[in-house]
N, C-alpha and C. Protein backbone atom coordinates (compact mmCIF):
# COMPACT_ATOMS: atom_id res chain seq x y z
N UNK A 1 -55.93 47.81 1.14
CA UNK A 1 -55.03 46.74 1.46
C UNK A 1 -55.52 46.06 2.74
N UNK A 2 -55.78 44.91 2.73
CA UNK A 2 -56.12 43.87 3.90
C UNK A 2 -54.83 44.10 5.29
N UNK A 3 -54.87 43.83 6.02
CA UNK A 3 -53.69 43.47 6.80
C UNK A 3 -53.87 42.58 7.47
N UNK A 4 -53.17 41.47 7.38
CA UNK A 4 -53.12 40.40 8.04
C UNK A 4 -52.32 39.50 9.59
N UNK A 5 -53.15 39.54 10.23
CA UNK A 5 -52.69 39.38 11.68
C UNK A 5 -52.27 38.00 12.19
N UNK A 6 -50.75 37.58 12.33
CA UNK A 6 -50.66 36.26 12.66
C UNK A 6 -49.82 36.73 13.97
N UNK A 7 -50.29 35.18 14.99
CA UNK A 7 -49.83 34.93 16.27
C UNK A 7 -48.92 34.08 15.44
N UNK A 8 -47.67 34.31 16.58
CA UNK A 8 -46.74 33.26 17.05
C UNK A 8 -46.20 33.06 17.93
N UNK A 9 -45.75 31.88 18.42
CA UNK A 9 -45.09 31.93 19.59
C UNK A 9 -43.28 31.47 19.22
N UNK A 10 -42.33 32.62 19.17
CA UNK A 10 -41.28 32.49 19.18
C UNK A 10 -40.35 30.96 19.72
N UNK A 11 -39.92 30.46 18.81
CA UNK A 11 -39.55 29.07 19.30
C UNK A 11 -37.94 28.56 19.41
N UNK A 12 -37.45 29.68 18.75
CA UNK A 12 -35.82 29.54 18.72
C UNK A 12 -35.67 31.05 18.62
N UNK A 13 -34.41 31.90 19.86
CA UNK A 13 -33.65 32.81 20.00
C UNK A 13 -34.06 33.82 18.11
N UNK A 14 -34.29 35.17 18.19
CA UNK A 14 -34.39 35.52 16.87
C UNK A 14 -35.07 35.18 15.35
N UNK A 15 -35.74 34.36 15.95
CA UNK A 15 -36.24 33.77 14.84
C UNK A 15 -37.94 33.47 14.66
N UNK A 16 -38.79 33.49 13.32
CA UNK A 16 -40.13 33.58 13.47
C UNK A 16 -39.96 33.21 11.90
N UNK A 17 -40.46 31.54 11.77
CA UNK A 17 -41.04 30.88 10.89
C UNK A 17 -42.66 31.69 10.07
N UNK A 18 -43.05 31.88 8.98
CA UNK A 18 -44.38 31.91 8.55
C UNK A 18 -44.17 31.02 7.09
N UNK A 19 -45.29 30.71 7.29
CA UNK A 19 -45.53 29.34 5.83
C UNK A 19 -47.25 29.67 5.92
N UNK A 20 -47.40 29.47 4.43
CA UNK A 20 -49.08 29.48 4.11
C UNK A 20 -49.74 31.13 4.24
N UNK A 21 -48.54 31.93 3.86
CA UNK A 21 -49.11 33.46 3.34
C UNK A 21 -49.95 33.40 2.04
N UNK A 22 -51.23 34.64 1.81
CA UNK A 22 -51.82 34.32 0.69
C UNK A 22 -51.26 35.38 0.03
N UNK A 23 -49.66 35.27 -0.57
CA UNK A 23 -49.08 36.17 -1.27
C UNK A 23 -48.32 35.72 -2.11
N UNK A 24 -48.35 36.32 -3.18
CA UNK A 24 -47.71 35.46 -4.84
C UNK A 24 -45.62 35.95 -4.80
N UNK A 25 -45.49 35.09 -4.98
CA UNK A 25 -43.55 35.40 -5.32
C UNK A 25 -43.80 36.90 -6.21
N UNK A 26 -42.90 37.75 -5.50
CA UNK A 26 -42.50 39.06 -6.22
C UNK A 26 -43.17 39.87 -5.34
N UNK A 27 -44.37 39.77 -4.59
CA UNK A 27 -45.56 40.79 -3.86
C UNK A 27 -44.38 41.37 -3.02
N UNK A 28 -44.59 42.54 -2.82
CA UNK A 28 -43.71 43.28 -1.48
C UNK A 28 -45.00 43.29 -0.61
N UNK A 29 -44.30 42.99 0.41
CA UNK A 29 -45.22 43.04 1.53
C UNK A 29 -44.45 43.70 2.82
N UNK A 30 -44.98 44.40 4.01
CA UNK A 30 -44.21 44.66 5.12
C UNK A 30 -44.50 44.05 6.54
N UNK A 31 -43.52 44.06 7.19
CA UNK A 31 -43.71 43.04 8.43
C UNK A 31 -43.42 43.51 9.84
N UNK A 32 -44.62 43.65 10.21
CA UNK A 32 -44.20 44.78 11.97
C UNK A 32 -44.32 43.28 12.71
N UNK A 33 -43.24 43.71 13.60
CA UNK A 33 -43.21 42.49 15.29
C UNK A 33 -43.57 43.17 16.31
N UNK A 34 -44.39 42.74 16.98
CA UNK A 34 -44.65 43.34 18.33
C UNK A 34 -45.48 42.67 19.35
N UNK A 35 -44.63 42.34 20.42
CA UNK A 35 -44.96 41.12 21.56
C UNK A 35 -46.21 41.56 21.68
N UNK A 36 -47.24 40.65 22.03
CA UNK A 36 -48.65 39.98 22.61
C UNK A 36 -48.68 40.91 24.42
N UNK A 37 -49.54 41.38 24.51
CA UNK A 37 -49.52 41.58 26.03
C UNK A 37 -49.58 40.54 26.76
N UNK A 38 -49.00 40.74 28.21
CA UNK A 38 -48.93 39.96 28.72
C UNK A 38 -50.07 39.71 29.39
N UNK A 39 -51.18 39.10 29.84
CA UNK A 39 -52.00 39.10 30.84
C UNK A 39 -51.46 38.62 31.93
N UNK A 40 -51.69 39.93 32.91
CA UNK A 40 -51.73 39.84 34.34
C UNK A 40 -52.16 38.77 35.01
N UNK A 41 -51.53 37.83 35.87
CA UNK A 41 -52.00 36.89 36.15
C UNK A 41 -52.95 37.12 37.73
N UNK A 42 -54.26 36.82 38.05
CA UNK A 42 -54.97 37.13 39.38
C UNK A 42 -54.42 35.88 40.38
N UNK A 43 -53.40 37.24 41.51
CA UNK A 43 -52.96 35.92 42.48
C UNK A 43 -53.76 35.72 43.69
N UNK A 44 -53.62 35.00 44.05
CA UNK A 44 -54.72 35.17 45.39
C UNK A 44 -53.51 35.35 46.77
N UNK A 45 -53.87 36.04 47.48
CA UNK A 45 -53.68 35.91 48.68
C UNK A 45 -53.32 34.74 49.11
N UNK A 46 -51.61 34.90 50.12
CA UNK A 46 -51.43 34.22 50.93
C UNK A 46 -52.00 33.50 52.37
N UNK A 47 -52.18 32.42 52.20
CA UNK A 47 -52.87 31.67 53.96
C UNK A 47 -51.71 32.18 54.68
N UNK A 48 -51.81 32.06 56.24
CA UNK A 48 -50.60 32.14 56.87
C UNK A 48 -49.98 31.19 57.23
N UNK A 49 -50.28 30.19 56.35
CA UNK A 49 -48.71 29.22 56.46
C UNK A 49 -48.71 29.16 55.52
N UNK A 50 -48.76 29.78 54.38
CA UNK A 50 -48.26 30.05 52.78
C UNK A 50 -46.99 30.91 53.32
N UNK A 51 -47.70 32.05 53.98
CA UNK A 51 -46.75 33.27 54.16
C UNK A 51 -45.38 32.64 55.39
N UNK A 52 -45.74 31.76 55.87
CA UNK A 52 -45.25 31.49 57.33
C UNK A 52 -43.47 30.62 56.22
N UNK A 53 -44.13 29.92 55.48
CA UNK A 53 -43.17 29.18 54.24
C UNK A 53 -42.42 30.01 52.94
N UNK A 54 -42.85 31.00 52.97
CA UNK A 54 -42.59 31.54 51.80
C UNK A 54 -41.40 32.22 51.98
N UNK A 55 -40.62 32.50 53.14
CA UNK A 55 -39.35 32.72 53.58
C UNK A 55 -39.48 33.97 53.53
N UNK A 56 -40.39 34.69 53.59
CA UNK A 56 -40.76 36.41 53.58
C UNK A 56 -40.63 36.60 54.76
N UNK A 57 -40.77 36.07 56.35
CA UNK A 57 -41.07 35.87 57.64
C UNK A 57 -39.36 35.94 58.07
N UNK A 58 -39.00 37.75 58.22
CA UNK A 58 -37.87 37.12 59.04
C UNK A 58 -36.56 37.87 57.77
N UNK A 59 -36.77 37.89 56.44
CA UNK A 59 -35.99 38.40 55.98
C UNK A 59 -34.95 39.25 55.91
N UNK A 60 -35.47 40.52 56.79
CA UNK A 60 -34.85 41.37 57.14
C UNK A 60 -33.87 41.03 58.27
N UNK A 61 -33.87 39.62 59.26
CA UNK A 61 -33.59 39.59 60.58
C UNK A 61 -31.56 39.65 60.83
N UNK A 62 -30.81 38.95 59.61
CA UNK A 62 -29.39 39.70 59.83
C UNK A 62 -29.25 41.13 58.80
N UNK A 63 -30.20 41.71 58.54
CA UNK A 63 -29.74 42.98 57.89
C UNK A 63 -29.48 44.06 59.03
N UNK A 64 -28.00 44.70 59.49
CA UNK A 64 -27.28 45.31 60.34
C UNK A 64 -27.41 46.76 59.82
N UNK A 65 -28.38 46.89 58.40
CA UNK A 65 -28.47 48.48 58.32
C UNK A 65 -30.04 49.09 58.57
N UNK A 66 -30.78 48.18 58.90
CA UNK A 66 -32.06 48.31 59.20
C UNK A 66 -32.26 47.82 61.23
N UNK A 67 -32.17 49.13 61.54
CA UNK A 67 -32.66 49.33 63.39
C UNK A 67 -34.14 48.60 63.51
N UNK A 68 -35.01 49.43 62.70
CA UNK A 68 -36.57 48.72 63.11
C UNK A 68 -36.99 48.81 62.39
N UNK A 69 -37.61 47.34 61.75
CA UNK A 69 -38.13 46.77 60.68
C UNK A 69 -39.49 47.37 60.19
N UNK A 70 -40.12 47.38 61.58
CA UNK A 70 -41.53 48.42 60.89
C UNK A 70 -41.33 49.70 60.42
N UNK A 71 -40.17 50.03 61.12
CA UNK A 71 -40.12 51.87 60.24
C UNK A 71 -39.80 51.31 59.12
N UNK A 72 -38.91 50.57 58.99
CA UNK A 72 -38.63 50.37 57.33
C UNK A 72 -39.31 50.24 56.71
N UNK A 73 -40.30 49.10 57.29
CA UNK A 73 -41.38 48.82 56.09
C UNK A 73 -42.52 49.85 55.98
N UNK A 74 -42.85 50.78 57.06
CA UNK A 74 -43.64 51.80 56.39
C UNK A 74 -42.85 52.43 55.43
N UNK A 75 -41.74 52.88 55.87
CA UNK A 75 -40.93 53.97 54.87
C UNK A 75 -40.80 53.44 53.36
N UNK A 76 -40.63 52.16 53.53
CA UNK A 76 -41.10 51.61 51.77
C UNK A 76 -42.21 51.58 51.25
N UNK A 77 -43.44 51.31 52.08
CA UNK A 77 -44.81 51.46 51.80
C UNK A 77 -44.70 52.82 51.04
N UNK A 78 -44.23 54.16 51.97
CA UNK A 78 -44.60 54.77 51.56
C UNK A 78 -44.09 55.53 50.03
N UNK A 79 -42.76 55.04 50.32
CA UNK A 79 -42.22 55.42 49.18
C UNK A 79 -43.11 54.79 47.66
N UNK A 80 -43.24 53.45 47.91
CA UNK A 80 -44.15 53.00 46.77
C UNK A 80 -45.26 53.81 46.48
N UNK A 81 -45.91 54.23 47.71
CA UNK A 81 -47.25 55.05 47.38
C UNK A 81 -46.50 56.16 46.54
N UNK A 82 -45.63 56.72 47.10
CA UNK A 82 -45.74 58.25 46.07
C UNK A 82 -45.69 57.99 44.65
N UNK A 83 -44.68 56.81 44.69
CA UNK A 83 -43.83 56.48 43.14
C UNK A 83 -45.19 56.22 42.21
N UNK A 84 -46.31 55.81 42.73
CA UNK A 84 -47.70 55.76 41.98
C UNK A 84 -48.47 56.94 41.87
N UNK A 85 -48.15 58.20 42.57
CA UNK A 85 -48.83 59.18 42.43
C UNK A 85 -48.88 60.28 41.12
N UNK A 86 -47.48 59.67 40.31
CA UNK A 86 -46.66 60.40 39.23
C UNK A 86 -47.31 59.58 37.91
């Protein structure tokens, strides 16, 4: 049995048009769905007046449960590192 591989791109909520199958009225045929990977898009690095604009600069500055911002932000660094070690 051949298996035949069609792209689509979903165009209305639930729903996936096919027209121009090479299959005769009565054929049983079966039909798996399964999204396309996504490719990762390569971002580049922020300039520092990308970063200076990007409203990242300062975020933390009325948060009243964070004392010092660099401990925080190591302590999230690090937490991310472990969460990748698993």
């Amino acid at each position: 049995m051949k298996t035949l591989h069609v792209h689509k791109v979903i165009e209305k909520d639930s729903e996936i048009h096919l027209t121009n199958l090479p299959y005769k009225k009565g054929q049983q045929v079966e039909i798996t769905v399964q999204p396309e990977p996504v490719e990762k898009e390569v971002s580049r690095p922020l300039t520092a007046r990308q970063l200076l604009n990007s409203g990242l600069i300062g975020i933390w500055k009325d948060r009243t449960d964070i004392q010092d911002s660099v401990a925080y932000a190591r302590m999230l660094r690090e937490k991310a590192q472990r969460s990748r070690d698993f």
